[in-house]
C-alpha atoms as a PDB file:
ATOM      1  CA  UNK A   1      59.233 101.778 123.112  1.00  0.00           C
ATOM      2  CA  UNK A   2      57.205  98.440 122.466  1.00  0.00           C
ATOM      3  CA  UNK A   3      54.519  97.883 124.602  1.00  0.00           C
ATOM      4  CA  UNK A   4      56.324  94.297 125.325  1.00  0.00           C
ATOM      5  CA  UNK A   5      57.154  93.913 128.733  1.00  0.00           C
ATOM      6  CA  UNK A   6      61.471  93.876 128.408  1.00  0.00           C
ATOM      7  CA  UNK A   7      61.633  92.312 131.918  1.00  0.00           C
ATOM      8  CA  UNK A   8      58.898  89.770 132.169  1.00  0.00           C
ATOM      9  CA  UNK A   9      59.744  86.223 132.978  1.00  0.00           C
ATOM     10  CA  UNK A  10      58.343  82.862 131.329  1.00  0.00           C
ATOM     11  CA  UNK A  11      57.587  79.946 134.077  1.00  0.00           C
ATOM     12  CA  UNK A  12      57.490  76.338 132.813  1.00  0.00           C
ATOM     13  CA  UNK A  13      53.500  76.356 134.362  1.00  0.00           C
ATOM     14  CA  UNK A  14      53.280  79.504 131.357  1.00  0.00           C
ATOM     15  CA  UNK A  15      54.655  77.656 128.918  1.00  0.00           C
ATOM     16  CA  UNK A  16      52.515  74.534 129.751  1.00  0.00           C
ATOM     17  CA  UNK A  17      49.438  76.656 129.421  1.00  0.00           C
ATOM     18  CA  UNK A  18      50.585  78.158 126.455  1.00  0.00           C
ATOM     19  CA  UNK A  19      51.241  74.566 124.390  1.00  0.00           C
ATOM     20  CA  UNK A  20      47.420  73.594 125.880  1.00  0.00           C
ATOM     21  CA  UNK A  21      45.646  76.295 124.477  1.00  0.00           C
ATOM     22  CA  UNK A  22      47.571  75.893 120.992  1.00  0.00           C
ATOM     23  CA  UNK A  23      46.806  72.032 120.633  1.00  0.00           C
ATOM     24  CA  UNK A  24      44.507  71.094 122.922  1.00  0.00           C
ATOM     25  CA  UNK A  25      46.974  68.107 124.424  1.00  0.00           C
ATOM     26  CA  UNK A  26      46.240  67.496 128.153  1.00  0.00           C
ATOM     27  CA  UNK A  27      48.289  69.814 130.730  1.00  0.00           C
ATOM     28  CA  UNK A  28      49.311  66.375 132.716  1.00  0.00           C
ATOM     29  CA  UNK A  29      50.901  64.990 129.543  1.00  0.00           C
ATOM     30  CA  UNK A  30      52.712  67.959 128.081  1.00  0.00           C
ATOM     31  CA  UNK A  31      54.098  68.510 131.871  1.00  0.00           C
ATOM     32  CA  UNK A  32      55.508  65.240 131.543  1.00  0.00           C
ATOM     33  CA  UNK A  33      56.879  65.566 128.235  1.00  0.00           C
ATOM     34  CA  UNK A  34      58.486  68.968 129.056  1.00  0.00           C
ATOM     35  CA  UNK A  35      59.992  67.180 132.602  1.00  0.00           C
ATOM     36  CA  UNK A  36      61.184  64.297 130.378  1.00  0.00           C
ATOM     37  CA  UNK A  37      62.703  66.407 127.946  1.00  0.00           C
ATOM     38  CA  UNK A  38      64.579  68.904 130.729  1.00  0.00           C
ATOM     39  CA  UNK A  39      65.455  65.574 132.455  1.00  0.00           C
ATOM     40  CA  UNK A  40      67.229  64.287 129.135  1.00  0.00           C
ATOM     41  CA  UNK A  41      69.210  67.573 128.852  1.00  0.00           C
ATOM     42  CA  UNK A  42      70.275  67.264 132.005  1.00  0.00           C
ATOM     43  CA  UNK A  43      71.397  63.891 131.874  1.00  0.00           C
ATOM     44  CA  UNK A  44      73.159  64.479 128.509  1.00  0.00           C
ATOM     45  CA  UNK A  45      75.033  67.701 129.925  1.00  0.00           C
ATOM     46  CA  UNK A  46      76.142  65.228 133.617  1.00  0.00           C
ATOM     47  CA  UNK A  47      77.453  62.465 130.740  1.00  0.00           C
ATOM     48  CA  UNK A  48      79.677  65.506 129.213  1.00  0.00           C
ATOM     49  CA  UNK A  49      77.458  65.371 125.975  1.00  0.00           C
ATOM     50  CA  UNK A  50      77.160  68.402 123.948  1.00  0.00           C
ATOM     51  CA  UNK A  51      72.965  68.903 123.531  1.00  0.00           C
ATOM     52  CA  UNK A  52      72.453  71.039 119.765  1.00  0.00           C
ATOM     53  CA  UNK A  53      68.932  72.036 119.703  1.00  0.00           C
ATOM     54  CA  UNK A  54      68.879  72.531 115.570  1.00  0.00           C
ATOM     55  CA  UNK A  55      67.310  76.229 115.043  1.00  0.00           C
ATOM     56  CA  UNK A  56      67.207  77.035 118.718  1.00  0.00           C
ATOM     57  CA  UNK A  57      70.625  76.633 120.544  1.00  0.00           C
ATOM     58  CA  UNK A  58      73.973  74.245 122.037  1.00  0.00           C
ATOM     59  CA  UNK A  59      73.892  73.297 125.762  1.00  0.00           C
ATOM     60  CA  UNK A  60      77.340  72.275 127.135  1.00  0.00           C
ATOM     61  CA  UNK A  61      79.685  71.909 129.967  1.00  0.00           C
ATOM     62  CA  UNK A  62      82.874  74.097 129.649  1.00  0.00           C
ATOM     63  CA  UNK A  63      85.726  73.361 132.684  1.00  0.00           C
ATOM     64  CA  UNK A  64      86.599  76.728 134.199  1.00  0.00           C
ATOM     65  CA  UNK A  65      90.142  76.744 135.547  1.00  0.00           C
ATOM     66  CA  UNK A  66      90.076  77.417 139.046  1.00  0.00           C
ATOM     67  CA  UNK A  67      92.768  80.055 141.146  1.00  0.00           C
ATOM     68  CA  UNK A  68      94.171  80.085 144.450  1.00  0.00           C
ATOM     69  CA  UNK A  69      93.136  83.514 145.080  1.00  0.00           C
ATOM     70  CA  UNK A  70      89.695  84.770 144.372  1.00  0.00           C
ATOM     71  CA  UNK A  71      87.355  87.141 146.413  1.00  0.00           C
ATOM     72  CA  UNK A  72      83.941  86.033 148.280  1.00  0.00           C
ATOM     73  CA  UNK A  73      81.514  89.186 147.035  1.00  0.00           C
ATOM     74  CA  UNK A  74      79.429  89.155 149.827  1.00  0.00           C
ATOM     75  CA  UNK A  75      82.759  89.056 152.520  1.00  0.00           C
ATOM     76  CA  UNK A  76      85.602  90.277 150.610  1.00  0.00           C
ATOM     77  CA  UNK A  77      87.606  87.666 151.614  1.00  0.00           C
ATOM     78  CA  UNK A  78      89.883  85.900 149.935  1.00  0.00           C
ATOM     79  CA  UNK A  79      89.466  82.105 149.061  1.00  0.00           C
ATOM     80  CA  UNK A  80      90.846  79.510 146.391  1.00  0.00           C
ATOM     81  CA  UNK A  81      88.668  78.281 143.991  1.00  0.00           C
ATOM     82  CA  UNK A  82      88.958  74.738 142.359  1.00  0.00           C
ATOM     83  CA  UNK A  83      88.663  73.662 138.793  1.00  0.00           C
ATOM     84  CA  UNK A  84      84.868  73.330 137.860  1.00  0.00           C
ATOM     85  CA  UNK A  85      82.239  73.078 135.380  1.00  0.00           C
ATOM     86  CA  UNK A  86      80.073  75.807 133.942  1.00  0.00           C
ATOM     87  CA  UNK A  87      76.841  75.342 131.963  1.00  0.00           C
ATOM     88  CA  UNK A  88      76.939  77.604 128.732  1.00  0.00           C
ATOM     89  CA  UNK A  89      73.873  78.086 126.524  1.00  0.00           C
ATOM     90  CA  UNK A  90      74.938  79.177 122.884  1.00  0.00           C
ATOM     91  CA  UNK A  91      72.077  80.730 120.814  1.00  0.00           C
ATOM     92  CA  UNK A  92      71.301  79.088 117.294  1.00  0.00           C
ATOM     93  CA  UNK A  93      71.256  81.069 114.586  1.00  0.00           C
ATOM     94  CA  UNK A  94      67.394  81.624 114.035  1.00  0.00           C
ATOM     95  CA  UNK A  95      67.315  83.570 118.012  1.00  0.00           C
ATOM     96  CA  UNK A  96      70.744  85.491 117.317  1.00  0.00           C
ATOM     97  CA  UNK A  97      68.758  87.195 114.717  1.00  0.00           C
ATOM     98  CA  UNK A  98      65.526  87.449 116.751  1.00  0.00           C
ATOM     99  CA  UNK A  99      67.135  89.288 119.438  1.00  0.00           C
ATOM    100  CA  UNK A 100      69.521  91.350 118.038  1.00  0.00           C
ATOM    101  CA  UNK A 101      67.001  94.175 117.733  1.00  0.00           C
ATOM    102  CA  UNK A 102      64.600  93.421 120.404  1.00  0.00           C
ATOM    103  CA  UNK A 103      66.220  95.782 123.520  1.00  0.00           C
ATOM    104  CA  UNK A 104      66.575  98.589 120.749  1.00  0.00           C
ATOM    105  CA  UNK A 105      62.777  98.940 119.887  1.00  0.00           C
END
């Protein structure tokens, strides 16, 4: 097994850090950047825009049909459910072939 941890998260605060120790750009700005750029997504996705991230993935909206009889998990009961959006994240092709090994080493 690799000594990677296989469960370890990634905050946004890591990620800052990380892009400030590889260029040297000011923590303040690249916060802003990354806000901007999550902010964009966002407002792409609430428009009904398809977001393709070339060499890294697709963000869109996908309508899931809804039923008149699904179950509450947590109560059992039973309850309709309406018609609603779902946000789906499809992997490019560069991080299908990244992680298609990675839970096997």
């Amino acid at each position: 097994m690799s000594s990677r941890k296989s469960q370890s998260k990634m905050t946004k605060a890591e990620i800052i850090e990380n892009i400030y120790n590889k260029s040297g750009v000011q923590q303040k700005d690249i916060y802003v950047v990354i806000d901007e750029f999550f902010q964009e997504i966002k407002g792409a996705l609430r428009e009904d825009r398809v977001v393709e991230l070339r060499g890294f993935g697709t963000f869109e909206i996908r309508t899931r049909k809804g039923r008149e009889r699904a179950r509450n998990p947590k109560t059992g009961e039973i309850v309709p459910v309406k018609t609603h959006g779902v946000a789906i994240f499809r992997p490019g092709q560069e991080i299908r072939k990244m992680s298609w090994d990675i839970r096997t080493q």
